[in-house]
N, C-alpha and C. Protein backbone atom coordinates (compact mmCIF):
# COMPACT_ATOMS: atom_id res chain seq x y z
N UNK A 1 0.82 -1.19 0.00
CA UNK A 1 0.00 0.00 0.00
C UNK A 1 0.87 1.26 0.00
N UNK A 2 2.08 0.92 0.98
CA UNK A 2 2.37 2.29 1.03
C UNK A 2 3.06 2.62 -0.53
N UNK A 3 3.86 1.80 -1.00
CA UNK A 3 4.52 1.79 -2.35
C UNK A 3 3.73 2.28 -3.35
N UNK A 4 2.69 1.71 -3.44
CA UNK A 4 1.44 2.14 -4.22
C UNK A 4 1.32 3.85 -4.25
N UNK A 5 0.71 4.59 -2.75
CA UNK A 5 0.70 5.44 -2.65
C UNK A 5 1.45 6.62 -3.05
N UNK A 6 2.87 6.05 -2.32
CA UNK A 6 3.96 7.04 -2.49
C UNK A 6 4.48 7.20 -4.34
N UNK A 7 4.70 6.19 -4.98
CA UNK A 7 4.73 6.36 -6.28
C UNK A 7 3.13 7.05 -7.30
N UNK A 8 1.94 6.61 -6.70
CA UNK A 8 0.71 7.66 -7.36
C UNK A 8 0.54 9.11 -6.69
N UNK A 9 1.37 8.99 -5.93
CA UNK A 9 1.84 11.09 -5.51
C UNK A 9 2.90 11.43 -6.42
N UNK A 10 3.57 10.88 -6.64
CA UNK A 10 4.67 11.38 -7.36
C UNK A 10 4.28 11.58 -8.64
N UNK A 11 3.27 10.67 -9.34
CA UNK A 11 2.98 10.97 -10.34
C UNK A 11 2.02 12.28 -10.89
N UNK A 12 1.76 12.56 -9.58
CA UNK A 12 1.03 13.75 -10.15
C UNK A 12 2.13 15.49 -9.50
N UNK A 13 3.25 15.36 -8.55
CA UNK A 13 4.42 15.90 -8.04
C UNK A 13 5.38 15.51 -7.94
N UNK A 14 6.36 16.25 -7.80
CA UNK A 14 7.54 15.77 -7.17
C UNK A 14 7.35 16.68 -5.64
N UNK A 15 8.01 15.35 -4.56
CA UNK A 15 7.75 16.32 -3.49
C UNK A 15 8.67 15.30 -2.48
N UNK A 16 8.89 16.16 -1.08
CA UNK A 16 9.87 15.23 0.02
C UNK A 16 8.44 14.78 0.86
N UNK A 17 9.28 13.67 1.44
CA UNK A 17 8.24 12.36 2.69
C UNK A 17 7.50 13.68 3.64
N UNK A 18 8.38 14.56 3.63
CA UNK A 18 7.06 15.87 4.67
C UNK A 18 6.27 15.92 4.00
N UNK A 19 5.68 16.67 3.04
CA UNK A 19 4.86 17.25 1.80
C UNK A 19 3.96 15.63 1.54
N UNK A 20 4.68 14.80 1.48
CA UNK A 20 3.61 13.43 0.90
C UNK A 20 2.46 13.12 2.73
N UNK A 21 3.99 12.86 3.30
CA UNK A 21 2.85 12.89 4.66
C UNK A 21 1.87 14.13 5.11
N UNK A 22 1.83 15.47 5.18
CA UNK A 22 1.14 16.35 4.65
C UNK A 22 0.16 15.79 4.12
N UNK A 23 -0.12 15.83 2.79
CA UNK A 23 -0.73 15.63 2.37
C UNK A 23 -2.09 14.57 2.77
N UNK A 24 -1.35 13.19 2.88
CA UNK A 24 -1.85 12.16 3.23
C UNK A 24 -2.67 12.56 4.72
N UNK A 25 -2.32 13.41 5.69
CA UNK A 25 -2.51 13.56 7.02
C UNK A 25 -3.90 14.73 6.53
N UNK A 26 -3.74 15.59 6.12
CA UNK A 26 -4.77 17.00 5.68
C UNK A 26 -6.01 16.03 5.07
N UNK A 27 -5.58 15.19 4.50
CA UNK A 27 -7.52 14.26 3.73
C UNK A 27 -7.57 13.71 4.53
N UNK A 28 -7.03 13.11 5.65
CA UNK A 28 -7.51 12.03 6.51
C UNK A 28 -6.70 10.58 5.79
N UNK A 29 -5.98 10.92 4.54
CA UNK A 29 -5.94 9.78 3.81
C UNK A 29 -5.22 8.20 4.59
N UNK A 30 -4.38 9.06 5.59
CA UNK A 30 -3.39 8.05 6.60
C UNK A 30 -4.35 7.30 7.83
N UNK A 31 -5.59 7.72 7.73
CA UNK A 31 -6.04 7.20 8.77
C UNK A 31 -6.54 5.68 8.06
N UNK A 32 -7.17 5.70 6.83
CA UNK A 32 -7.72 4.77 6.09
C UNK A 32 -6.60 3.77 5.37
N UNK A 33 -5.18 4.18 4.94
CA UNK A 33 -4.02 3.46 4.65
C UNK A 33 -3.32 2.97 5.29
N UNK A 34 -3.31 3.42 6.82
CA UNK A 34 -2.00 2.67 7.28
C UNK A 34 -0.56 3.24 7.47
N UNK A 35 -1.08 4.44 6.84
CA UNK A 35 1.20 4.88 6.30
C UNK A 35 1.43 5.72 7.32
N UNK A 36 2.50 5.29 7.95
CA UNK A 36 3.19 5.84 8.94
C UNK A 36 4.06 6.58 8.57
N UNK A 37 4.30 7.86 8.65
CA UNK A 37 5.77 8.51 8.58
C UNK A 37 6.81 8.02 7.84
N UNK A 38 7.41 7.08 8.45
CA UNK A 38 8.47 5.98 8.76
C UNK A 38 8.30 5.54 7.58
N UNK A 39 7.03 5.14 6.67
CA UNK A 39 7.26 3.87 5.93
C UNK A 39 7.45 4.56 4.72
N UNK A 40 6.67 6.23 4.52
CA UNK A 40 7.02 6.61 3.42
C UNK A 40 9.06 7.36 3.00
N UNK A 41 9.49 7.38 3.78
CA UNK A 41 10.90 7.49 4.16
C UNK A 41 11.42 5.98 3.96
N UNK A 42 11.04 4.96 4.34
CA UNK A 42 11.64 3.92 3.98
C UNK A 42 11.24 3.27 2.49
N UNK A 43 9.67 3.70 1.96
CA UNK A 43 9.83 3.59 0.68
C UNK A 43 10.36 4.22 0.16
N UNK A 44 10.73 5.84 0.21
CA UNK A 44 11.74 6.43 -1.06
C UNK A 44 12.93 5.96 -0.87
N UNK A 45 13.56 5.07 0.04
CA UNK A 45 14.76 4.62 0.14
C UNK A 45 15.10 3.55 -0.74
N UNK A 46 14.03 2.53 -0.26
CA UNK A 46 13.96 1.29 -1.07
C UNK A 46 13.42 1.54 -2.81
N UNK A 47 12.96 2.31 -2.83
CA UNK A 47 12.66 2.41 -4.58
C UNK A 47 13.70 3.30 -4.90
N UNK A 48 14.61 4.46 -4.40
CA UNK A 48 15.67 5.07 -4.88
C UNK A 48 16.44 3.77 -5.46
N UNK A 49 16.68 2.90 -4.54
CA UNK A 49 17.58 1.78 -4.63
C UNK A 49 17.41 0.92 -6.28
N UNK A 50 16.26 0.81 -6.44
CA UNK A 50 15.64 -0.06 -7.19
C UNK A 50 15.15 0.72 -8.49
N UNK A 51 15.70 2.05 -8.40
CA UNK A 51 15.48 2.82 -9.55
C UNK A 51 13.74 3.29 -9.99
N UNK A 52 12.71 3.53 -9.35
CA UNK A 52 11.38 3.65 -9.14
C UNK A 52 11.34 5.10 -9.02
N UNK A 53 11.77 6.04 -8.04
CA UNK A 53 11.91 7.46 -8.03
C UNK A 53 13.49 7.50 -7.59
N UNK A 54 13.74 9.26 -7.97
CA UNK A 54 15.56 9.73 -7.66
C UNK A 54 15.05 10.94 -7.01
N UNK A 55 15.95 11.21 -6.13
CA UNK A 55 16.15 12.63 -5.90
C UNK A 55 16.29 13.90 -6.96
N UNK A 56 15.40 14.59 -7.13
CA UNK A 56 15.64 15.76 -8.09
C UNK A 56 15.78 16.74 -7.35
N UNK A 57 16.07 17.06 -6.15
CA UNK A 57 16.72 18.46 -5.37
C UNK A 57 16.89 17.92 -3.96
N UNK A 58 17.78 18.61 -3.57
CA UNK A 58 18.04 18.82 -2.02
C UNK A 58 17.43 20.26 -1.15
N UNK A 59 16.90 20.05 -0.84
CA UNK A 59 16.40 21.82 -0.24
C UNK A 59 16.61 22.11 1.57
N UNK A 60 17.50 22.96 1.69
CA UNK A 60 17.93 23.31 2.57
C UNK A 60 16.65 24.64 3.14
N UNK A 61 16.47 23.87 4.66
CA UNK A 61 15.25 24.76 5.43
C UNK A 61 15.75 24.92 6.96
N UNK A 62 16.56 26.17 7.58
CA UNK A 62 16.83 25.75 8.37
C UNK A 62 18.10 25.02 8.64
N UNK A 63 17.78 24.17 9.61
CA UNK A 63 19.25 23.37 9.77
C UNK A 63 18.93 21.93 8.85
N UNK A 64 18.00 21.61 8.38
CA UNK A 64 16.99 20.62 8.14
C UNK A 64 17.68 20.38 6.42
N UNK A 65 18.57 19.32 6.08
CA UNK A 65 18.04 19.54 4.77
C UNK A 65 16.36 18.41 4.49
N UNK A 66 16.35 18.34 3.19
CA UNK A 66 15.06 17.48 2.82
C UNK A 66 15.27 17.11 1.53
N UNK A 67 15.09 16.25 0.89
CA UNK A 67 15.25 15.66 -0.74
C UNK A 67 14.25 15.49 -1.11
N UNK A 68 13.59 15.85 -2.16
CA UNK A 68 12.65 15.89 -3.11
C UNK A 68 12.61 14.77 -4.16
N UNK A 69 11.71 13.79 -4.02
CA UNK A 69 11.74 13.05 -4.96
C UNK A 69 10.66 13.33 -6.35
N UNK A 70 11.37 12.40 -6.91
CA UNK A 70 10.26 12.44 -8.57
C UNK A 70 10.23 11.22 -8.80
N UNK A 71 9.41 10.84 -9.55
CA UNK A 71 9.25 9.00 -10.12
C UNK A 71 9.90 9.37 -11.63
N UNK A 72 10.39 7.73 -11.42
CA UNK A 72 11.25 7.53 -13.17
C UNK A 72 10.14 6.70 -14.00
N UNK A 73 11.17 6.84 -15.25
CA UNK A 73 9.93 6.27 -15.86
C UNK A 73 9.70 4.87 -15.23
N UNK A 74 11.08 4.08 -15.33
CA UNK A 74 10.41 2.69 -14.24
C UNK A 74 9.73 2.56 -13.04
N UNK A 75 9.68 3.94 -12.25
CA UNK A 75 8.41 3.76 -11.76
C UNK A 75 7.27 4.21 -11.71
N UNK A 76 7.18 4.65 -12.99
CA UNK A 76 6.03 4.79 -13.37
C UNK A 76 5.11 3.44 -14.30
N UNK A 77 6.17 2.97 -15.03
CA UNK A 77 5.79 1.38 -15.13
C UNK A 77 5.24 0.57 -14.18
N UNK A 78 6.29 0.63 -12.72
CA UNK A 78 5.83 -0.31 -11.54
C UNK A 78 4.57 0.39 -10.82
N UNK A 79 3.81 2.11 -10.97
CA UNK A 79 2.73 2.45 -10.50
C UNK A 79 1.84 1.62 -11.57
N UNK A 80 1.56 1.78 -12.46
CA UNK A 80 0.60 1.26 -13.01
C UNK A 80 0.19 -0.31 -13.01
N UNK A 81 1.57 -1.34 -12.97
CA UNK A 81 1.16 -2.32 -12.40
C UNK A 81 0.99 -2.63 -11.25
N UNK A 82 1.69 -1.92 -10.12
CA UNK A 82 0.70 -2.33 -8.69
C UNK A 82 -0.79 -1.44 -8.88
N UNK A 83 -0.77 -1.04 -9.27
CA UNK A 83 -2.33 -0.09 -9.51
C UNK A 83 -3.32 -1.16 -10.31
N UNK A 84 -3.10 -1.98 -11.03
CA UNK A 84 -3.55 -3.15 -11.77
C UNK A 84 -3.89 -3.90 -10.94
N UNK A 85 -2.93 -4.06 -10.14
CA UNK A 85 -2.83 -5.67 -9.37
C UNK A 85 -3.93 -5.45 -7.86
N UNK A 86 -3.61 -4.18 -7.47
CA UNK A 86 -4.75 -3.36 -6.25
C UNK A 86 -5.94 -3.48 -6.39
N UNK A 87 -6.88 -3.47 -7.82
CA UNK A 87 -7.81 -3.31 -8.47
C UNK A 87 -8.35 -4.49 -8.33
N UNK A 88 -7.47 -5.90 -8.88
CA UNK A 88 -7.38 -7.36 -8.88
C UNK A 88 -8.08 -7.93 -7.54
N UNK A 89 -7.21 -7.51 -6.80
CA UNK A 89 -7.34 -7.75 -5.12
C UNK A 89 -8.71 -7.59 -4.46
N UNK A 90 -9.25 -9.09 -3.94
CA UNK A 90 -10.21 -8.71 -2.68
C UNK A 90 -10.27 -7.67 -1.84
N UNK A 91 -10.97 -6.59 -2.09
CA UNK A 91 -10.50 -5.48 -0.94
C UNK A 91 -11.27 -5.91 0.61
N UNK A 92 -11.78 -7.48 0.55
CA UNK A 92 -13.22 -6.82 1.72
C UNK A 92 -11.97 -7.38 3.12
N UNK A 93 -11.78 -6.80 4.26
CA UNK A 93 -11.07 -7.19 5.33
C UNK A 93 -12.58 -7.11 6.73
N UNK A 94 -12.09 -7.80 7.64
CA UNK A 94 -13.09 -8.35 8.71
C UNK A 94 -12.36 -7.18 9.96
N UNK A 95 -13.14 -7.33 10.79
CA UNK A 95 -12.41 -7.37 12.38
C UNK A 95 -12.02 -8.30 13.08
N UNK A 96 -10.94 -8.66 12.44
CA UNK A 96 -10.17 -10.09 13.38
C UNK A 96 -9.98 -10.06 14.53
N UNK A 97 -9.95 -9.50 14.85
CA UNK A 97 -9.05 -9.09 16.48
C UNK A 97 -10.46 -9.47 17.31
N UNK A 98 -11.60 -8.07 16.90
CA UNK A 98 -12.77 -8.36 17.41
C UNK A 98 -13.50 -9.76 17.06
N UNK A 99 -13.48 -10.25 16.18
CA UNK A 99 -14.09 -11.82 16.14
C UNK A 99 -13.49 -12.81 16.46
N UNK A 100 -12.34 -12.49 17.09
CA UNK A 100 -11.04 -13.67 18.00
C UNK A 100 -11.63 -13.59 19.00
N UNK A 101 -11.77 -12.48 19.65
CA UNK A 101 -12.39 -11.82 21.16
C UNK A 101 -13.59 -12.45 21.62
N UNK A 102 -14.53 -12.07 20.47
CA UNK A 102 -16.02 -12.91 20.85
C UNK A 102 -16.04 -14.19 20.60
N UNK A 103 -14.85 -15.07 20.47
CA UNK A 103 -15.16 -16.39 19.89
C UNK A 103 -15.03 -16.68 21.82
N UNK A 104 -14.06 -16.06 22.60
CA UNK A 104 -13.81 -16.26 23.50
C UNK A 104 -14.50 -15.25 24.91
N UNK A 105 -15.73 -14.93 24.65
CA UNK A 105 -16.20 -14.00 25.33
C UNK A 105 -16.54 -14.76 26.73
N UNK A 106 -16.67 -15.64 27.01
CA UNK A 106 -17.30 -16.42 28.36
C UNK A 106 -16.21 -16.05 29.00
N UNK A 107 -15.21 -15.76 28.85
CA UNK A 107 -14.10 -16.36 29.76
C UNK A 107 -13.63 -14.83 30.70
N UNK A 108 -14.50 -14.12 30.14
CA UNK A 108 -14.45 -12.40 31.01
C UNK A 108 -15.27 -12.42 31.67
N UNK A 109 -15.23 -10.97 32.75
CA UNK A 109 -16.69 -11.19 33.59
C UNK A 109 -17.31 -10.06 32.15
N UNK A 110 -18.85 -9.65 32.43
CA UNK A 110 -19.54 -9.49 31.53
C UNK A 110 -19.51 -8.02 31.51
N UNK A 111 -19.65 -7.40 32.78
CA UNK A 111 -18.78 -5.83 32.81
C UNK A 111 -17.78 -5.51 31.79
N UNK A 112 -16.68 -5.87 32.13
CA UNK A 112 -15.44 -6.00 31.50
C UNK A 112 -15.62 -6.11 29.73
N UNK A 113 -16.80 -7.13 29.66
CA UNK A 113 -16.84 -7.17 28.35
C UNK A 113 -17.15 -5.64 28.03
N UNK A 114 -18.53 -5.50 28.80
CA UNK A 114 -19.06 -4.13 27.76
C UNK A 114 -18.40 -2.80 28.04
N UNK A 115 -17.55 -2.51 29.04
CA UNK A 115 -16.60 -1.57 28.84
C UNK A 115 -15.65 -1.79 28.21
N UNK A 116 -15.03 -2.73 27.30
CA UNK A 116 -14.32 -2.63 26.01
C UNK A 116 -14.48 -2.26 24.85
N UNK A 117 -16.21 -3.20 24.73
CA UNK A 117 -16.95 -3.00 23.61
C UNK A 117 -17.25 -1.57 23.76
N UNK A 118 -17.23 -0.30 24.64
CA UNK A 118 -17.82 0.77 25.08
C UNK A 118 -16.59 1.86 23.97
N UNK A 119 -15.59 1.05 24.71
CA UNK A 119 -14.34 1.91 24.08
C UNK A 119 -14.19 1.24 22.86
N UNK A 120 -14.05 0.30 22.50
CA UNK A 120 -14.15 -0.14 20.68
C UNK A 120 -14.71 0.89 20.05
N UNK A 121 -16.44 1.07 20.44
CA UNK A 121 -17.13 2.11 20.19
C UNK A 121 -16.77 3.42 19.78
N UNK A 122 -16.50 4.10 21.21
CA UNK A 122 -15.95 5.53 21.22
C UNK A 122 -15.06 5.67 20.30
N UNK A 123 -13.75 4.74 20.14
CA UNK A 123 -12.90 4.50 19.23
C UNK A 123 -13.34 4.77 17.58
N UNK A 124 -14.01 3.69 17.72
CA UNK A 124 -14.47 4.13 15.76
C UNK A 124 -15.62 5.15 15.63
N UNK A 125 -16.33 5.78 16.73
CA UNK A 125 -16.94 6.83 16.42
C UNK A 125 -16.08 7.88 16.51
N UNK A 126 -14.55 8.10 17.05
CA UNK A 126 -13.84 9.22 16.36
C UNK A 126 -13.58 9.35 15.49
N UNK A 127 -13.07 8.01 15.02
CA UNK A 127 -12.21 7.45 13.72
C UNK A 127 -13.28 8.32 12.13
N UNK A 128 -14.85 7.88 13.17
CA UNK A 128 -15.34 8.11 11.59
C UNK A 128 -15.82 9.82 11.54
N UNK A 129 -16.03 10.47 12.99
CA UNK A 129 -15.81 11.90 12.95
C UNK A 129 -14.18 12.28 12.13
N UNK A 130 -13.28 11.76 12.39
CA UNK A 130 -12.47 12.24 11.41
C UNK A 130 -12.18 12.19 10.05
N UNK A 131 -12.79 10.97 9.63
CA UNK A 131 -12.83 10.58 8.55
C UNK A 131 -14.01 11.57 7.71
N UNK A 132 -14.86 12.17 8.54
CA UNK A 132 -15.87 12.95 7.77
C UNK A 132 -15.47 14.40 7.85
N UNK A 133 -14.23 14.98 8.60
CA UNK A 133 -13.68 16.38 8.86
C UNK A 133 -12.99 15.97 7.63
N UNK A 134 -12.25 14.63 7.44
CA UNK A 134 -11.12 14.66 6.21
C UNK A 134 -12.13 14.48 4.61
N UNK A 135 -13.05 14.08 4.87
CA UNK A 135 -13.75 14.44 3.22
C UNK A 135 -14.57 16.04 3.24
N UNK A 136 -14.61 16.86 4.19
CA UNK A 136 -14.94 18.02 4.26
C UNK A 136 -13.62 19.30 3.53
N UNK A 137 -12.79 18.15 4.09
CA UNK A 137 -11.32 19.21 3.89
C UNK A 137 -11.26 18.79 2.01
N UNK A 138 -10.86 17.98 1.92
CA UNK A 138 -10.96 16.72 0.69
C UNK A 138 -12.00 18.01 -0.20
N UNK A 139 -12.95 18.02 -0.24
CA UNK A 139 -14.27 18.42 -1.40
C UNK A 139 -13.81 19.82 -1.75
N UNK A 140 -13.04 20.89 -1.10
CA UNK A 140 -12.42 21.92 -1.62
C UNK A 140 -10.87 21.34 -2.56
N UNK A 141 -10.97 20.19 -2.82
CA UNK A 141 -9.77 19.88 -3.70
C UNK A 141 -10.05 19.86 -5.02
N UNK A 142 -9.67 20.23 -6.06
CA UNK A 142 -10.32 20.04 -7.21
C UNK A 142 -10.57 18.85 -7.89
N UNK A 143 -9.83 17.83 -7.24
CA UNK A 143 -9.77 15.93 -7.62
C UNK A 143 -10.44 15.21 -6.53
N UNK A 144 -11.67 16.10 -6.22
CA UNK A 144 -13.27 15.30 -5.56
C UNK A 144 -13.79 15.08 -5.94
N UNK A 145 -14.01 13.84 -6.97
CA UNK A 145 -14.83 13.31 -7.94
C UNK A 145 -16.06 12.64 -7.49
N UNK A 146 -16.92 12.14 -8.33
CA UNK A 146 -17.82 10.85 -7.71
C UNK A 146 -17.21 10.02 -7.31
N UNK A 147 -15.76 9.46 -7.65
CA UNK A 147 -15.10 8.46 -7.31
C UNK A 147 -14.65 8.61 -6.23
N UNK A 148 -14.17 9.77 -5.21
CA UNK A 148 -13.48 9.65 -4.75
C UNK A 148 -14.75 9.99 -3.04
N UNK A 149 -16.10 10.25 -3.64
CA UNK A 149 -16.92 10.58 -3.00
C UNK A 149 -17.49 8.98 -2.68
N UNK A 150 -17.88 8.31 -3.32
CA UNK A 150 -18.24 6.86 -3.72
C UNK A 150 -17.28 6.20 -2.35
N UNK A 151 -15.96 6.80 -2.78
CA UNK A 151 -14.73 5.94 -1.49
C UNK A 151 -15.22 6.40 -0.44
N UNK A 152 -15.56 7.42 0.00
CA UNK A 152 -15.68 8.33 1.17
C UNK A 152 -16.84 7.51 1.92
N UNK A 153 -18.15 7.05 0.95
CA UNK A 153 -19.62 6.69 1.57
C UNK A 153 -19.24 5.22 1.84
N UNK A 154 -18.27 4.48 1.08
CA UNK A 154 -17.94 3.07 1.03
C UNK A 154 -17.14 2.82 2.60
N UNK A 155 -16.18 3.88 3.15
CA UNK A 155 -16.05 3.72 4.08
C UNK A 155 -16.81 4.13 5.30
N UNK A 156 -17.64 4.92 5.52
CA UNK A 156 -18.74 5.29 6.15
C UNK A 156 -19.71 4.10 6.60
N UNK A 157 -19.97 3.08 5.13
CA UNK A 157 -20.68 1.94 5.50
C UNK A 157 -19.93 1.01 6.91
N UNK A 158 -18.58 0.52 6.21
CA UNK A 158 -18.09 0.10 6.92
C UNK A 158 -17.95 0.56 8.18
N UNK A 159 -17.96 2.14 9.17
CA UNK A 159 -17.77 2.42 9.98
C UNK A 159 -18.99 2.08 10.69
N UNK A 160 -20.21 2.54 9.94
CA UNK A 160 -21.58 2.07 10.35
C UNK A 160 -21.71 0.54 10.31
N UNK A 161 -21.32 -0.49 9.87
CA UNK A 161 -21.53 -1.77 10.17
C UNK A 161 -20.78 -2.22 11.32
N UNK A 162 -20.04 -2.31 11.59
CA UNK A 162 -18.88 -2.05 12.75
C UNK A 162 -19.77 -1.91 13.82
N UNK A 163 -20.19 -0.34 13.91
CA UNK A 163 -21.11 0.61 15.29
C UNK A 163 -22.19 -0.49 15.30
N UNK A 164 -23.16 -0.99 14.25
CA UNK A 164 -24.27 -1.45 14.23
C UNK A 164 -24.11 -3.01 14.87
N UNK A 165 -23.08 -4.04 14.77
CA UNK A 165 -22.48 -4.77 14.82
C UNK A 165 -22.05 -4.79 16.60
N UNK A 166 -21.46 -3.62 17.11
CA UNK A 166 -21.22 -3.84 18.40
C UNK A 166 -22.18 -3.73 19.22
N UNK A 167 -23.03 -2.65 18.50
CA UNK A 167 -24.64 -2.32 19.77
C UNK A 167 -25.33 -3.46 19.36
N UNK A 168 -25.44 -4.68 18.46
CA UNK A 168 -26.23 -5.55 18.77
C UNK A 168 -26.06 -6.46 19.69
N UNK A 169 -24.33 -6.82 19.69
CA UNK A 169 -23.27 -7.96 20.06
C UNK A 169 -23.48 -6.90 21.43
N UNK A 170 -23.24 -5.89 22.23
CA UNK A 170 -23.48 -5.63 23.83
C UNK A 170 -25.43 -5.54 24.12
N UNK A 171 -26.00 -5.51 22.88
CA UNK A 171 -27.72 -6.06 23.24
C UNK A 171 -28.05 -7.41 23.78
N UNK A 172 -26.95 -8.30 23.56
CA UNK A 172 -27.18 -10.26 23.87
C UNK A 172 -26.47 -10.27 24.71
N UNK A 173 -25.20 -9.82 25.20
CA UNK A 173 -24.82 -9.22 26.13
C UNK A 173 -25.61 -9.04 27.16
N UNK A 174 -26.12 -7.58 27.55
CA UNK A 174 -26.98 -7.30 28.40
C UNK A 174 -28.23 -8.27 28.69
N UNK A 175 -28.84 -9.15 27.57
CA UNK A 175 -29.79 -9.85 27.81
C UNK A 175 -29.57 -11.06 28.13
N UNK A 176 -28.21 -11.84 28.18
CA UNK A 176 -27.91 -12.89 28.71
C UNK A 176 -26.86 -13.20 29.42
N UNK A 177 -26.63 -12.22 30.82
CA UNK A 177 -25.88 -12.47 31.82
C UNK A 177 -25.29 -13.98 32.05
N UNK A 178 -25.92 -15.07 32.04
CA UNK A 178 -25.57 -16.37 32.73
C UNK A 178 -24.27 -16.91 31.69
N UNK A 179 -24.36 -16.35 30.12
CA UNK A 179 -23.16 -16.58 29.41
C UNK A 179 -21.95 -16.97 29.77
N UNK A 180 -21.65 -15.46 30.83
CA UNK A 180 -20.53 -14.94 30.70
C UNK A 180 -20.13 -15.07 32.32
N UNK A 181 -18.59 -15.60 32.57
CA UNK A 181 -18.33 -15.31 33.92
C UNK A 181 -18.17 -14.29 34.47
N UNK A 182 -18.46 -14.32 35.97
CA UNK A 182 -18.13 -13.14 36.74
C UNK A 182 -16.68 -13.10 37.39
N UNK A 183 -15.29 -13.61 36.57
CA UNK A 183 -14.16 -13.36 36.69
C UNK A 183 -13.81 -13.76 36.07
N UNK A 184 -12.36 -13.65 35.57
CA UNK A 184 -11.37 -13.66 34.44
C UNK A 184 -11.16 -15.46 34.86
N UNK A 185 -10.99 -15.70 33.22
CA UNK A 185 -10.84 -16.98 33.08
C UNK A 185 -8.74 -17.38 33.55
N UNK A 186 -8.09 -16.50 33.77
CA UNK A 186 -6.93 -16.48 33.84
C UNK A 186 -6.83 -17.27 35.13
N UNK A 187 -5.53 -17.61 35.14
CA UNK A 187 -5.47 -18.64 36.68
C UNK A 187 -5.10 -17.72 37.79
């Protein structure tokens, strides 16, 4: 993903890992990808290497320098085929973590459960308040398409299935105390 990313910025700029993270951080786009700081700095390293983007300036700010990358044409070859292959790809992912959890829910007391599930909650109801400040920011861009509006409602579902998903799962919960122990299954 992040490779993906960092080479379809370049193709439309040349710019340093500040300016890409920027970017990515101002739409919200990092909250929905995954990309850490770190990884877009370690991709322009690893594709410098591999001939994908080069440095086209050094810019001195400060005590700070910063390098500016651009994509080559080979990686502009390798954007379009991971961009192929992304397309290819099952996009649908689960809540693993959370459906590991409930496979094993007896083994908590039942409190415990629903003040997790409370904060799970709170959790992705920020997630998706931000996610809706970052398509607010997003729609003054001039590359806010239907498509990119379409992405925006596609993840929205998902935030809403999630929310809808936990208030049913703490509804059986609340209605069937005898489930669940009243102490930790730990020794």
């Amino acid at each position: 993903m992040t490779r993906l990313m960092v080479l379809g910025l370049l193709t439309k700029n040349s710019m340093s890992g500040y300016e890409m993270q920027q970017i990515l951080q101002q739409s919200q786009t990092d909250t929905w990808t995954g990309i850490l700081p770190g990884s877009i700095y370690h991709a322009f390293k690893t594709m410098e290497k591999e001939g994908l983007v080069e440095i086209e300036a050094v810019q001195q700010t400060g005590h700070r320098t910063k390098a500016v990358y651009r994509i080559t044409d080979r990686g502009r070859e390798e954007f379009i085929r991971m961009l192929e292959e992304a397309l290819r790809q099952s996009s649908v992912t689960f809540p693993t973590t959370t459906y590991t959890a409930v496979t094993f829910l007896n083994a908590l007391p039942r409190e415990t459960i629903l003040e997790a599930l409370a904060e799970q909650r709170r959790t992705i109801e920020e997630q998706y308040a931000l996610m809706k400040a970052g398509e607010k920011k997003k729609v003054t861009y001039k590359d806010f398409t239907e498509i990119v509006q379409l992405s925006f409602q596609n993840m929205y579902d998902h935030y809403e299935i999630q929310l809808k998903f936990l208030s049913r799962l703490e509804e059986i919960i609340r209605g069937h105390p005898d489930l669940f122990s009243e102490r930790s299954a730990a020794p």
